[in-house]
C-alpha atoms as a PDB file:
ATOM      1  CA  UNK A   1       0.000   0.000   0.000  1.00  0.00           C
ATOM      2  CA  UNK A   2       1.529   3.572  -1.137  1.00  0.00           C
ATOM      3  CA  UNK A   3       2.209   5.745   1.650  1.00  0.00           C
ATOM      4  CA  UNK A   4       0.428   9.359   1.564  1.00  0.00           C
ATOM      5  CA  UNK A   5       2.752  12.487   2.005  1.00  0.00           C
ATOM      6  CA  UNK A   6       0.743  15.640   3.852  1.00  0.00           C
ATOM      7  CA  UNK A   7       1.171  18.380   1.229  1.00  0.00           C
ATOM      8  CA  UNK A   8       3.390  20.076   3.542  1.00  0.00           C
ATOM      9  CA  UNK A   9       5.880  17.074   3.321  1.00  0.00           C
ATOM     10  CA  UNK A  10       5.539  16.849  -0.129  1.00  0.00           C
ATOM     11  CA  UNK A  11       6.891  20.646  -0.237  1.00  0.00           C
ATOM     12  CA  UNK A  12       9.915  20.114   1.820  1.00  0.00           C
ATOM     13  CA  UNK A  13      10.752  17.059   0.003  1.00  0.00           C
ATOM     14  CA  UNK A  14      10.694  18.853  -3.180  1.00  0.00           C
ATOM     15  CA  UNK A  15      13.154  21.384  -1.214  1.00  0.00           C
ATOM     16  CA  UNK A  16      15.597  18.771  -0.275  1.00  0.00           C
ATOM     17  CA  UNK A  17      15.621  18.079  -3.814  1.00  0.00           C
ATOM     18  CA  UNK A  18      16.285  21.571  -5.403  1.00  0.00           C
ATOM     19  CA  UNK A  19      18.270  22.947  -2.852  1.00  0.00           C
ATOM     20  CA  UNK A  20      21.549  21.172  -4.253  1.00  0.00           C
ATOM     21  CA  UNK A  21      21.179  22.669  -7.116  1.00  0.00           C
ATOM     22  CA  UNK A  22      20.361  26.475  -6.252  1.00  0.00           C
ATOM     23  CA  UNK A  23      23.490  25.730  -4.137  1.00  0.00           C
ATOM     24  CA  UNK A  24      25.377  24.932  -7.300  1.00  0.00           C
ATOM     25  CA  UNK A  25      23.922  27.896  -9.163  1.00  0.00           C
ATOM     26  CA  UNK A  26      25.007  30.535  -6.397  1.00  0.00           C
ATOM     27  CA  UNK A  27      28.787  29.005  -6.207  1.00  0.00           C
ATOM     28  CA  UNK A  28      28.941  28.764 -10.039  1.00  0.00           C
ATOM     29  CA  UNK A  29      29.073  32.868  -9.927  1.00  0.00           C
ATOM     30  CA  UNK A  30      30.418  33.926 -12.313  1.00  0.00           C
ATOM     31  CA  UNK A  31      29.635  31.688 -15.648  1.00  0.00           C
ATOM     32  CA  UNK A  32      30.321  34.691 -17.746  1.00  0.00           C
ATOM     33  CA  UNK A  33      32.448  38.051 -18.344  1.00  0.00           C
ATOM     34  CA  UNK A  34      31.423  40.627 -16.211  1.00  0.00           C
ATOM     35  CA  UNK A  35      31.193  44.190 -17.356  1.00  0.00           C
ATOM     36  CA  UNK A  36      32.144  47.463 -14.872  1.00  0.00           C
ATOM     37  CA  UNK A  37      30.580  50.526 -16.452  1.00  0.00           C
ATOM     38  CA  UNK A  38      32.589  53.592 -16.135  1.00  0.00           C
ATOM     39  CA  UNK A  39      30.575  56.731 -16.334  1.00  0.00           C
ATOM     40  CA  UNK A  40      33.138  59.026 -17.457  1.00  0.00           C
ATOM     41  CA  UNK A  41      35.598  58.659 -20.273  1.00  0.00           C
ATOM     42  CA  UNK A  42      39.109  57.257 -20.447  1.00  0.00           C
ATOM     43  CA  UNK A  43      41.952  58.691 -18.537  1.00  0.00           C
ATOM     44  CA  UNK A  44      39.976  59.824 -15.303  1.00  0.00           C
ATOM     45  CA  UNK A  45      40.131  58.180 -11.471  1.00  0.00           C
ATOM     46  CA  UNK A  46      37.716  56.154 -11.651  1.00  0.00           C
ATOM     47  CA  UNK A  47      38.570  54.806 -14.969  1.00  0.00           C
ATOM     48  CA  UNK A  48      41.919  54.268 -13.704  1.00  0.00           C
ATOM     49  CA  UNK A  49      40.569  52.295 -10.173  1.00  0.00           C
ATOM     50  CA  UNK A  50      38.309  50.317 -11.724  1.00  0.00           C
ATOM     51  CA  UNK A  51      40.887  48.996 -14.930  1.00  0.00           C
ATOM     52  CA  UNK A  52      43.180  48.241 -11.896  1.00  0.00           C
ATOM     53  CA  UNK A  53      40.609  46.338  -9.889  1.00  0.00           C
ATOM     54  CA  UNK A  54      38.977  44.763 -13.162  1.00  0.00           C
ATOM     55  CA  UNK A  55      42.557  42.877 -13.368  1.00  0.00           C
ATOM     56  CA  UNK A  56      42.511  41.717 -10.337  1.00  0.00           C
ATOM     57  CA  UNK A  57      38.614  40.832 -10.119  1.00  0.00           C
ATOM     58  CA  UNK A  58      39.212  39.056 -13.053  1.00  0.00           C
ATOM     59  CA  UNK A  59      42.402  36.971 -11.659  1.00  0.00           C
ATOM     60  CA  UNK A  60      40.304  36.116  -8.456  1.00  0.00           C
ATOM     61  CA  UNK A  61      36.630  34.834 -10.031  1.00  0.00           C
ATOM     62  CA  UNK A  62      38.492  33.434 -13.442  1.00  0.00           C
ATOM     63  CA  UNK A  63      36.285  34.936 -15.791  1.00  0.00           C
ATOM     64  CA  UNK A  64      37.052  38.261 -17.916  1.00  0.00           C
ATOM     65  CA  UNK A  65      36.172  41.990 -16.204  1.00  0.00           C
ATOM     66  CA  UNK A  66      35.750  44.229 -18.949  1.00  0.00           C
ATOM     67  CA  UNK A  67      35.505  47.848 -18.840  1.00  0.00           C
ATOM     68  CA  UNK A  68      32.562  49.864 -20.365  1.00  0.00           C
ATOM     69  CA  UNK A  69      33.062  53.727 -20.206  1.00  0.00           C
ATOM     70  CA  UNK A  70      29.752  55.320 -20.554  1.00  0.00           C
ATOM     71  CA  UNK A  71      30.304  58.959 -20.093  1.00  0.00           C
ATOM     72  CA  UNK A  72      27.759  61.777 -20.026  1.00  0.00           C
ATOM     73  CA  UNK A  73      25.789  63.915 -17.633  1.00  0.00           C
ATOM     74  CA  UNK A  74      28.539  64.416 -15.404  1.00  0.00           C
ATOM     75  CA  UNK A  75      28.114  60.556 -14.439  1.00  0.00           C
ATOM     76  CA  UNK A  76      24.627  60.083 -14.561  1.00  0.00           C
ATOM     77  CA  UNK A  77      24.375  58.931 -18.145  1.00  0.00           C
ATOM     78  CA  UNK A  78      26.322  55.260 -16.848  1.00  0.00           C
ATOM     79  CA  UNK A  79      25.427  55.031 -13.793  1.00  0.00           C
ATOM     80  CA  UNK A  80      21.531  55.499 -14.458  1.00  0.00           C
ATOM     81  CA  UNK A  81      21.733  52.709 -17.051  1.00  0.00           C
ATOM     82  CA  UNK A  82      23.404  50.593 -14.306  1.00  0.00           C
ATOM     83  CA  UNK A  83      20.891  51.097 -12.116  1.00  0.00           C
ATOM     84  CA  UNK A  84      18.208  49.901 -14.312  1.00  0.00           C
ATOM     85  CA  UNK A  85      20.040  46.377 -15.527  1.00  0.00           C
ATOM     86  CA  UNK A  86      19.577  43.044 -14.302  1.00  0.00           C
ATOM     87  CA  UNK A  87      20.309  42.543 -10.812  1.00  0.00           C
ATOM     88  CA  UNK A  88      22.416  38.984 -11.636  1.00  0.00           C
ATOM     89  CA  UNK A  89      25.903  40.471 -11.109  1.00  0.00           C
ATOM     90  CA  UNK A  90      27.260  41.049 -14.530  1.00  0.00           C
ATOM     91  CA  UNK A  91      27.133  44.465 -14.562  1.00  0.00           C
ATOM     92  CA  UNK A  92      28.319  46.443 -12.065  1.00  0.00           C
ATOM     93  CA  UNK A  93      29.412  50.327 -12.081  1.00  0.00           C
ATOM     94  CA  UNK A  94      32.510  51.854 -10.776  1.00  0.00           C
ATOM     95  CA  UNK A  95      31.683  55.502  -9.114  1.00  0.00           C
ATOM     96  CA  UNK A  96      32.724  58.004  -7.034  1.00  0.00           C
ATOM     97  CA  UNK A  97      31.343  61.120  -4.232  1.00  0.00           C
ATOM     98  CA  UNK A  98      30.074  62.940  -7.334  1.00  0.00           C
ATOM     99  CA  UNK A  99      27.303  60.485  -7.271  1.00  0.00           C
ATOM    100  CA  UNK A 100      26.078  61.507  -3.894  1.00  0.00           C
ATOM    101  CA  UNK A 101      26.760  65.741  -4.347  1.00  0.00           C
ATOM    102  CA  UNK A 102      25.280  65.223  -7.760  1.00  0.00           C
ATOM    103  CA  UNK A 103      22.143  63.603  -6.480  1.00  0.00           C
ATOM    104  CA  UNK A 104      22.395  66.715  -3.542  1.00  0.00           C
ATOM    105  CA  UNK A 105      21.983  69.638  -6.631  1.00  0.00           C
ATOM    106  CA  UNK A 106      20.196  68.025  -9.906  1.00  0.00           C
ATOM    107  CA  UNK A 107      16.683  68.123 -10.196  1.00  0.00           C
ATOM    108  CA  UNK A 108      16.544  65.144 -12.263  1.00  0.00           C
ATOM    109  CA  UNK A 109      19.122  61.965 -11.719  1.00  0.00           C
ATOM    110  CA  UNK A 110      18.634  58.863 -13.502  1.00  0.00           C
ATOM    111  CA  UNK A 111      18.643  56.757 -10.056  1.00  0.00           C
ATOM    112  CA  UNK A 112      17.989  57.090  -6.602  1.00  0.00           C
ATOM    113  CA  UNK A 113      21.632  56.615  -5.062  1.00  0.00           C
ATOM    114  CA  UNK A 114      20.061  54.760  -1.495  1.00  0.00           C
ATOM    115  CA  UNK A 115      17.309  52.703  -3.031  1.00  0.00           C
ATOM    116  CA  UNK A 116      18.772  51.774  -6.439  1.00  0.00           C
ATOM    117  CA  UNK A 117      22.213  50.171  -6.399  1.00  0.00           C
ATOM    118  CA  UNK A 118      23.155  47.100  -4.003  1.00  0.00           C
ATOM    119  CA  UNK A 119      26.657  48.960  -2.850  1.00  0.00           C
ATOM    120  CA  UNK A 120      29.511  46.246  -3.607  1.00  0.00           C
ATOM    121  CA  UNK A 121      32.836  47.554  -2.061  1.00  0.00           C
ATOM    122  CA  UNK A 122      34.607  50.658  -1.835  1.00  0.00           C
ATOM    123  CA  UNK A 123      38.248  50.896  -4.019  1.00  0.00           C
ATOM    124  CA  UNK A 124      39.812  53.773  -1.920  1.00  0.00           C
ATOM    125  CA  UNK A 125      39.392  57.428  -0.163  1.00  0.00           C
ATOM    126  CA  UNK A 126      41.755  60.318  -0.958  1.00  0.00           C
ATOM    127  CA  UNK A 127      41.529  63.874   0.441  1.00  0.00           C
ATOM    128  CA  UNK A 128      42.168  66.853  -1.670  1.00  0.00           C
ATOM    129  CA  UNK A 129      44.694  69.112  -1.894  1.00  0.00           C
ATOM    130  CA  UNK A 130      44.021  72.969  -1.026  1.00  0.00           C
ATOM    131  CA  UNK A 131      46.130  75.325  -3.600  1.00  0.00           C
ATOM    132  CA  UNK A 132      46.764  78.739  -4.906  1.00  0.00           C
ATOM    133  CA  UNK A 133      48.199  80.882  -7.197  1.00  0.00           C
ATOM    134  CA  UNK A 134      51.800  81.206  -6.504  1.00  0.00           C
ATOM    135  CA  UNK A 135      51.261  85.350  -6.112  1.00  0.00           C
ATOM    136  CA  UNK A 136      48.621  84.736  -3.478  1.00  0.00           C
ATOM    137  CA  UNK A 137      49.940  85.730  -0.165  1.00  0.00           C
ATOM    138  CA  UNK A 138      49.738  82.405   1.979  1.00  0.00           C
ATOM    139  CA  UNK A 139      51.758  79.199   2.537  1.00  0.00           C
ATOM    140  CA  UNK A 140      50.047  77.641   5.493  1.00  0.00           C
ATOM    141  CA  UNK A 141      46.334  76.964   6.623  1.00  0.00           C
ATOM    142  CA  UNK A 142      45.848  79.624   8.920  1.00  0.00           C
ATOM    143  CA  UNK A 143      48.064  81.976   6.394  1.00  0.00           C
ATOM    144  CA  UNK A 144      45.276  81.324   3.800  1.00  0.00           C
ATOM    145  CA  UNK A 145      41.992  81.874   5.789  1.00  0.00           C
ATOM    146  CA  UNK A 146      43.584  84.708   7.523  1.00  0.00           C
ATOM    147  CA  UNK A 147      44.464  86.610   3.861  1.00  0.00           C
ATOM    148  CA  UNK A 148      40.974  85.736   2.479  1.00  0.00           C
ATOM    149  CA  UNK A 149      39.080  87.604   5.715  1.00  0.00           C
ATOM    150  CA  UNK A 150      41.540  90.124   5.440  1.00  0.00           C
ATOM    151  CA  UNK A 151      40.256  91.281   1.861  1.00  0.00           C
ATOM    152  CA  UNK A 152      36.557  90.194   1.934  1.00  0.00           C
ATOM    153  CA  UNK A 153      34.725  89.774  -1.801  1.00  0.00           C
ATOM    154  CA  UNK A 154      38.244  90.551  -4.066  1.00  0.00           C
ATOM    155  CA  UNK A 155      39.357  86.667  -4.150  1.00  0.00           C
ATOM    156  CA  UNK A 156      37.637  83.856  -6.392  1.00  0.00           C
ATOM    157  CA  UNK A 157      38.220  80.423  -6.006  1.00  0.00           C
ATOM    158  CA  UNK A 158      37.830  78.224  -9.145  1.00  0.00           C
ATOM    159  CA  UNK A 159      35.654  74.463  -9.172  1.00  0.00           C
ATOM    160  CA  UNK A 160      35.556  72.094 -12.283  1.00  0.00           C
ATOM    161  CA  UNK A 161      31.775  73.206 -12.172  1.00  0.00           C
ATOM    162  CA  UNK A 162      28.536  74.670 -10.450  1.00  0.00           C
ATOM    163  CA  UNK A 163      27.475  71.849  -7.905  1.00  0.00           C
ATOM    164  CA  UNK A 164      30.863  69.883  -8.601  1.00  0.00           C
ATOM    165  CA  UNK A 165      32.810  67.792  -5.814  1.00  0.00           C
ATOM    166  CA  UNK A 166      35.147  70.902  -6.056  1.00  0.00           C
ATOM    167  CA  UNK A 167      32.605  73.455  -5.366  1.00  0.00           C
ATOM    168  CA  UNK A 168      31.213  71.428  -2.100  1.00  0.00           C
ATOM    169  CA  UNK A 169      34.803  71.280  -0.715  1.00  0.00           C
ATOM    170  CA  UNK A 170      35.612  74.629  -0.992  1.00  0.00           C
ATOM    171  CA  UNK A 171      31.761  76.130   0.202  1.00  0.00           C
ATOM    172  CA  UNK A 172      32.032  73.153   2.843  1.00  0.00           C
ATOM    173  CA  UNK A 173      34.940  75.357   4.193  1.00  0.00           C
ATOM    174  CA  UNK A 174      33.295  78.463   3.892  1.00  0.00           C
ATOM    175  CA  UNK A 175      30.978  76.726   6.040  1.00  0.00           C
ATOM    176  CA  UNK A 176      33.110  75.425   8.642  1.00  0.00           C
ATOM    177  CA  UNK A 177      34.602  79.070   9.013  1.00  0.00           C
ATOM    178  CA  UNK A 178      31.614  80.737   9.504  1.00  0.00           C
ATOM    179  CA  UNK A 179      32.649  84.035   7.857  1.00  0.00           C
ATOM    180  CA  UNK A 180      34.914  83.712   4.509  1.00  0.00           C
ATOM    181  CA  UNK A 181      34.037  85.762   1.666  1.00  0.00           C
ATOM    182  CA  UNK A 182      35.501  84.292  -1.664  1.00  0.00           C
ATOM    183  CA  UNK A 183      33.560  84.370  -5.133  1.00  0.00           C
ATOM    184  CA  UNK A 184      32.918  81.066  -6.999  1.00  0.00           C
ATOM    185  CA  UNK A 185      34.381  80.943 -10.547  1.00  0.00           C
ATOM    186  CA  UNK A 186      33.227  77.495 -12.189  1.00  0.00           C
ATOM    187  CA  UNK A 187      34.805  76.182 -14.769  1.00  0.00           C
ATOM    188  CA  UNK A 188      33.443  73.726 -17.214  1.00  0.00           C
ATOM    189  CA  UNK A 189      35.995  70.818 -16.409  1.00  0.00           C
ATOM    190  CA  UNK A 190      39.392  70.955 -14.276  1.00  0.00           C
ATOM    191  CA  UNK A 191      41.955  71.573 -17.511  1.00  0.00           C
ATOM    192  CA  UNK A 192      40.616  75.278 -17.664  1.00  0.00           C
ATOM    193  CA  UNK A 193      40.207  75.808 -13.810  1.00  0.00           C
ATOM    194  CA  UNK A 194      43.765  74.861 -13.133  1.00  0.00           C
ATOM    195  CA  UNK A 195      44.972  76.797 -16.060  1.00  0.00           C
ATOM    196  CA  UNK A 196      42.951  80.112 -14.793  1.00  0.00           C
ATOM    197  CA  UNK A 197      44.629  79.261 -11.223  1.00  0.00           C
ATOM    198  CA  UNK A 198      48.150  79.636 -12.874  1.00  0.00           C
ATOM    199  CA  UNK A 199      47.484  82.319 -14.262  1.00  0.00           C
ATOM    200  CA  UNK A 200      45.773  84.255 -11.231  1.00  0.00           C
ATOM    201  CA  UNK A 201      42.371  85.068 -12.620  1.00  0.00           C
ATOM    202  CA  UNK A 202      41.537  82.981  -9.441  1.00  0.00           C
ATOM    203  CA  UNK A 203      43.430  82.572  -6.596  1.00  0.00           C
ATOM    204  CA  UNK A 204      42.006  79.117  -4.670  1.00  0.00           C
ATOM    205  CA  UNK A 205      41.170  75.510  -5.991  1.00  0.00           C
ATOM    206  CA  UNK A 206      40.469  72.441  -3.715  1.00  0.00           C
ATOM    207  CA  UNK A 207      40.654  69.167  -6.170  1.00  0.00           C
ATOM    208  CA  UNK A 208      42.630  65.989  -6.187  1.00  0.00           C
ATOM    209  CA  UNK A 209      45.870  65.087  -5.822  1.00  0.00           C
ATOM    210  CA  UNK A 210      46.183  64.139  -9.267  1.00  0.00           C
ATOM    211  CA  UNK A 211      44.771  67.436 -10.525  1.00  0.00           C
ATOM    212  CA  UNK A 212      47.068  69.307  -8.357  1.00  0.00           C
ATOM    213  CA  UNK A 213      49.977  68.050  -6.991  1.00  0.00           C
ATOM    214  CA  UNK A 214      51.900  67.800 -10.837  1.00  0.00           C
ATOM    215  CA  UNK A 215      51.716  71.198 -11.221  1.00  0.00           C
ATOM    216  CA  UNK A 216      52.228  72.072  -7.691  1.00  0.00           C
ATOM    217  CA  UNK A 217      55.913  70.031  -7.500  1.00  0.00           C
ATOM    218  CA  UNK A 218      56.585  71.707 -11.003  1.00  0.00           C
ATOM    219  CA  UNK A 219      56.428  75.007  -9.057  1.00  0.00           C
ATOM    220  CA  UNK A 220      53.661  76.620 -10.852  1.00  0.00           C
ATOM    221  CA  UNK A 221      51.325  76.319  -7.969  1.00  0.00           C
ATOM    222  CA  UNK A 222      51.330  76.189  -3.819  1.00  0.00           C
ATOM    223  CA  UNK A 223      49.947  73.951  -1.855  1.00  0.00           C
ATOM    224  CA  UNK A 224      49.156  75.013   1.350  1.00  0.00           C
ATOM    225  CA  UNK A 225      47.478  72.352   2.918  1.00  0.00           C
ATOM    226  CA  UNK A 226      45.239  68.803   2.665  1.00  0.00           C
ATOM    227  CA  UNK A 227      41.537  67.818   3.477  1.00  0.00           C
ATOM    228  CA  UNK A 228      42.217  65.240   5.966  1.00  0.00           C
ATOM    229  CA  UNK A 229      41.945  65.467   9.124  1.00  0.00           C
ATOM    230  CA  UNK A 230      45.314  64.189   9.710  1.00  0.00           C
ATOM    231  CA  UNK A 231      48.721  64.037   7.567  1.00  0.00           C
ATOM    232  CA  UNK A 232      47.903  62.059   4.664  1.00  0.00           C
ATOM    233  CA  UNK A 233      50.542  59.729   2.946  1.00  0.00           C
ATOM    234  CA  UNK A 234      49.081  61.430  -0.592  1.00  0.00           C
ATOM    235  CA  UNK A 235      51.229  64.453   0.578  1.00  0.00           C
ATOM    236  CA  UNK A 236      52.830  64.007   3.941  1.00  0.00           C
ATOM    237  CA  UNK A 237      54.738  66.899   3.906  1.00  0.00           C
ATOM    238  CA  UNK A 238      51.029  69.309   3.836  1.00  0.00           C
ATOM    239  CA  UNK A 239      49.549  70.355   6.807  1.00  0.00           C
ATOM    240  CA  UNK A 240      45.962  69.505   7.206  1.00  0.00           C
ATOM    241  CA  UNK A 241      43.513  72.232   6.824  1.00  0.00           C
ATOM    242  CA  UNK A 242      41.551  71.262  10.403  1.00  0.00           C
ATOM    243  CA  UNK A 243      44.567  72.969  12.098  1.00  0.00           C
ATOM    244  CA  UNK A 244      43.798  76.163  11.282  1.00  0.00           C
ATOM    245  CA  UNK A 245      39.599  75.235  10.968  1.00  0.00           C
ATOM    246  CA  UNK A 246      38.472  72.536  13.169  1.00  0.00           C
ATOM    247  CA  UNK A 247      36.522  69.782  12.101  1.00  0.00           C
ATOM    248  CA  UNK A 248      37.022  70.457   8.072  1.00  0.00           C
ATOM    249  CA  UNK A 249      37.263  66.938   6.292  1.00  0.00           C
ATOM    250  CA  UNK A 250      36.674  66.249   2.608  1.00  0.00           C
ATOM    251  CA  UNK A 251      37.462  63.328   1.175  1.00  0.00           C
ATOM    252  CA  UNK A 252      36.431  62.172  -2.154  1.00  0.00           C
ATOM    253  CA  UNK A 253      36.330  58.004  -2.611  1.00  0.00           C
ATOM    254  CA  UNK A 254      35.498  55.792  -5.356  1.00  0.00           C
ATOM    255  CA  UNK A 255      33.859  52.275  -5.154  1.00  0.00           C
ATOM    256  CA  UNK A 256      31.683  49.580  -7.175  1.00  0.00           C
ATOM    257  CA  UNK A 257      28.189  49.568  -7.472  1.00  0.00           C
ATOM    258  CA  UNK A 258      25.500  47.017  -8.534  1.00  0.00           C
ATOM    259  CA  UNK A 259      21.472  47.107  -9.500  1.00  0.00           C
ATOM    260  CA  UNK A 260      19.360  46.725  -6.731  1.00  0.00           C
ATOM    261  CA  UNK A 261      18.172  43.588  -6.278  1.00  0.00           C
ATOM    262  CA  UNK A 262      21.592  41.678  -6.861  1.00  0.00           C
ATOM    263  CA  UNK A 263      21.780  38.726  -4.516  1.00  0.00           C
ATOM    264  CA  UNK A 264      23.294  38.926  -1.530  1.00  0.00           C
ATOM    265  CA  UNK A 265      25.709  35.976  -2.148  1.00  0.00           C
ATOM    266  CA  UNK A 266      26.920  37.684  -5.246  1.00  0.00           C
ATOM    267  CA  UNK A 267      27.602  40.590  -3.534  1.00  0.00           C
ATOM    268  CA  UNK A 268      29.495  38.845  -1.016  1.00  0.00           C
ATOM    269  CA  UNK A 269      31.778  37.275  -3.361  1.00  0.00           C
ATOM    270  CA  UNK A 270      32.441  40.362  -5.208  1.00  0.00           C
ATOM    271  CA  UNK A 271      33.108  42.065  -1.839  1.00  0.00           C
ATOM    272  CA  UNK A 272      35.115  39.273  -0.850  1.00  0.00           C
ATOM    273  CA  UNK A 273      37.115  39.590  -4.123  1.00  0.00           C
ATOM    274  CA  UNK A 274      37.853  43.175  -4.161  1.00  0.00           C
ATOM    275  CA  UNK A 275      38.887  43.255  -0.853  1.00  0.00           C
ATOM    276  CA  UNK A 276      41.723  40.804  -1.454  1.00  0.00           C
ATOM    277  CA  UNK A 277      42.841  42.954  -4.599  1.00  0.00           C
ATOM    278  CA  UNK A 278      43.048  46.036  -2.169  1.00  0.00           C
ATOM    279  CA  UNK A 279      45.260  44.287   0.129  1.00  0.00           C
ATOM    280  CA  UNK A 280      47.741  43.565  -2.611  1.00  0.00           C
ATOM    281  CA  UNK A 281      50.936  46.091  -1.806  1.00  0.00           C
ATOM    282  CA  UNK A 282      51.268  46.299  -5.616  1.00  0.00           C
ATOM    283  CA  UNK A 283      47.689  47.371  -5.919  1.00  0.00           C
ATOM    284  CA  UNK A 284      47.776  50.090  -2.452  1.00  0.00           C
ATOM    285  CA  UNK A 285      51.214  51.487  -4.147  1.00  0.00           C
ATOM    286  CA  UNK A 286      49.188  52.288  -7.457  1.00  0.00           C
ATOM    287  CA  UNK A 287      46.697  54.073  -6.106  1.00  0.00           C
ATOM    288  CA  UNK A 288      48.752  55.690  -3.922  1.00  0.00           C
ATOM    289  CA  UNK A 289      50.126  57.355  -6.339  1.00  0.00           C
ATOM    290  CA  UNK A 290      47.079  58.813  -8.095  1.00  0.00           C
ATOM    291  CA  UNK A 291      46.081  60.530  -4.563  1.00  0.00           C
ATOM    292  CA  UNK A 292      43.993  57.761  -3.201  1.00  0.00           C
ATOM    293  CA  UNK A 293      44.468  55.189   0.074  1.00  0.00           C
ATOM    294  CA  UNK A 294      43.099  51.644  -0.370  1.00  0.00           C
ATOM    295  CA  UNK A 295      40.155  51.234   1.942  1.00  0.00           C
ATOM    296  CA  UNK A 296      38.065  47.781   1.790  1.00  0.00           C
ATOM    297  CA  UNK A 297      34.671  47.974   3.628  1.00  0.00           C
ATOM    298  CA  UNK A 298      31.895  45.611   3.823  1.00  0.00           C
ATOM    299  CA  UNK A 299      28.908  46.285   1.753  1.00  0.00           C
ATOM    300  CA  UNK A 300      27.141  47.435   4.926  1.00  0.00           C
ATOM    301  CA  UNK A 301      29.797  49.450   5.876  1.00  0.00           C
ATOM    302  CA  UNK A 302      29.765  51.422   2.197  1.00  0.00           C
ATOM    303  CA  UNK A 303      26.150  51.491   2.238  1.00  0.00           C
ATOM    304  CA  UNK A 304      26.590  54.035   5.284  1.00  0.00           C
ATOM    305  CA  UNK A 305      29.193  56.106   3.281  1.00  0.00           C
ATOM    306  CA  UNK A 306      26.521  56.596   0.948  1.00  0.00           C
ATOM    307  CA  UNK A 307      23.613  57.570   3.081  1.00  0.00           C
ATOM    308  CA  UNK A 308      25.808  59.515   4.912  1.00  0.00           C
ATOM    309  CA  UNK A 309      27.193  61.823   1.870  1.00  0.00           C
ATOM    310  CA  UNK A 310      23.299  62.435   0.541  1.00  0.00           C
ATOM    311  CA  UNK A 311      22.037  63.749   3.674  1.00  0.00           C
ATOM    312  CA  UNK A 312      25.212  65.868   4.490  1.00  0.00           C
ATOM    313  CA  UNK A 313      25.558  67.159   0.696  1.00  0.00           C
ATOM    314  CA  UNK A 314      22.094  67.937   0.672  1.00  0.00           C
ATOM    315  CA  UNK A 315      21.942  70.098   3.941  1.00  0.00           C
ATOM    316  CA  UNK A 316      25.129  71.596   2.793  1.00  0.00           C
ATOM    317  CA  UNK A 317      23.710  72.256  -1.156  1.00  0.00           C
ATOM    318  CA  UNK A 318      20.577  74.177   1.136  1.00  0.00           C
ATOM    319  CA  UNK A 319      23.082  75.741   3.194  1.00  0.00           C
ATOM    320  CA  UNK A 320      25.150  77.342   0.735  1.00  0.00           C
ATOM    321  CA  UNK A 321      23.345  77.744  -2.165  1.00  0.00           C
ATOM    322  CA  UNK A 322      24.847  75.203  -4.003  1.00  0.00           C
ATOM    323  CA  UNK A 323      22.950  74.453  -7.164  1.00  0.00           C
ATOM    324  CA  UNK A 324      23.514  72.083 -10.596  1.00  0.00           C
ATOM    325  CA  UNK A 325      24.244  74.109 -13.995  1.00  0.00           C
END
């Protein structure tokens, strides 16, 4: 006589039976290339990060990483495509702070940067470097904010744009000082801003090391201090601007993104793999050099970086008047 199975039996029989294979199906991860879109052209930091880390990625989960670059929008043009592909783990998008300020000015962004991405890992964190024209009278931190106050409204201070990463540094100082009047020159891109800054038509920039320090140890610009709170291996020899106004941090970082709705195992082993690529010395050194410190977080922990930067860009954008050309 056949025995009878409840329905409920039935079901966790069939369970027994198909969990083996969704087991195999998670661990197979990945089958196929993977893609990192990078949503500004060729050349830039996170272009740069993300080939470095593709290597590696590509190494450590034996399948091919390739690079996409998918500029326009100032970012949002990539990333917003990103956002709306399928959440399996083949695509993935490599980004920067300039999501979360951009998403603090623009009316209109192609994504929601807390609801729409399942955050991956973070590549690194670098802090900017403060400079000025080589005629402007100040060499240190408290030099600088001293000879701004002392000629209120007749400096400018260039940015790569109107609600760019360069612009919230600099107005997040203003901020921080409570009284520094300096006019905002932007710029459309960081080639004619520095160029302007050489040639005094403005007299303050706050970018990356990479946009700055070149032309700063060729002489035709000073450095007079760094974003971090503390000496920074990107420049060890600048003082940090919170000595002279306390509290002032800005550091821009760069990580890896994926669509909402990614699995959570996937995202692990991505995590898991980037991580082990930042603690390669070979990897730290590179990056090093193009103003940015290795910094491997969980997704959890990057998740907070980026609800952290919306809220605090967008009180600052209110703040200051910071607004999107």
């Amino acid at each position: 006589m056949p025995i009878a199975f409840s329905p409920r039996l039935r079901l966790i029989a069939l369970a027994c039976c198909f969990s083996p294979a969704l087991a195999f199906a998670q661990a197979a991860y990945p089958v196929k290339p993977i893609t990192i879109v990078v949503p500004y052209p060729a050349g830039g930091s996170n272009d740069l990060f993300a080939r470095q880390v593709a290597r590696e990625l590509g190494d450590e989960l034996k399948q091919p990483v390739v690079i996409d670059n998918r500029p326009g929008a100032s970012g949002n043009t990539g990333t917003g495509q990103v956002a709306k592909s399928a959440p399996d783990g083949y695509t993935l998008v490599a980004v920067s702070s300039s999501m979360t300020t951009n998403a603090a000015v623009q009316a209109k962004v192609p994504y929601d940067p807390n609801k729409s991405f399942a955050p991956v890992a973070m590549f690194a964190k670098g802090p900017f470097i403060v400079a000025v024209n080589n005629d402007f009278p100040a060499k240190t931190p408290a030099e600088l904010i001293a000879a701004i106050q002392a000629k209120p409204g007749q400096y400018n201070y260039a940015s790569s744009g109107s609600g760019s990463i360069n612009q919230f540094g600099t107005e997040l100082l203003k901020a921080r000082v409570g009284k520094l009047d300096i006019t905002h020159i932007p710029y459309k891109g960081m080639g004619p801003a520095v160029t302007d800054l050489v040639g005094n038509q403005t007299q303050l920039l706050i970018s990356s090391g990479p946009s700055i320090l070149p032309m700063v140890r060729a002489g035709k610009l000073r450095a007079v201090g760094i974003t971090s709170l503390q000496p920074s291996p990107i420049a060890p020899e600048l003082t940090p601007m919170a000595t002279a106004v306390p509290g002032y941090e800005f550091e821009l970082w760069w990580g890896l993104l994926a669509p909402a709705g990614t699995p959570p195992e996937i995202v692990g082993k991505l995590n898991s793999a980037v991580n082990k690529a930042l603690a390669k010395p070979e990897l730290a050194a590179n990056f090093l050099k193009e103003g940015a410190i290795a910094t491997p977080l969980s997704p959890t922990q990057f998740s907070k970086v980026i609800a952290d930067d919306v809220e605090r860009w967008k009180k600052l954008a209110k703040q200051q008047n910071i607004t999107a050309d």
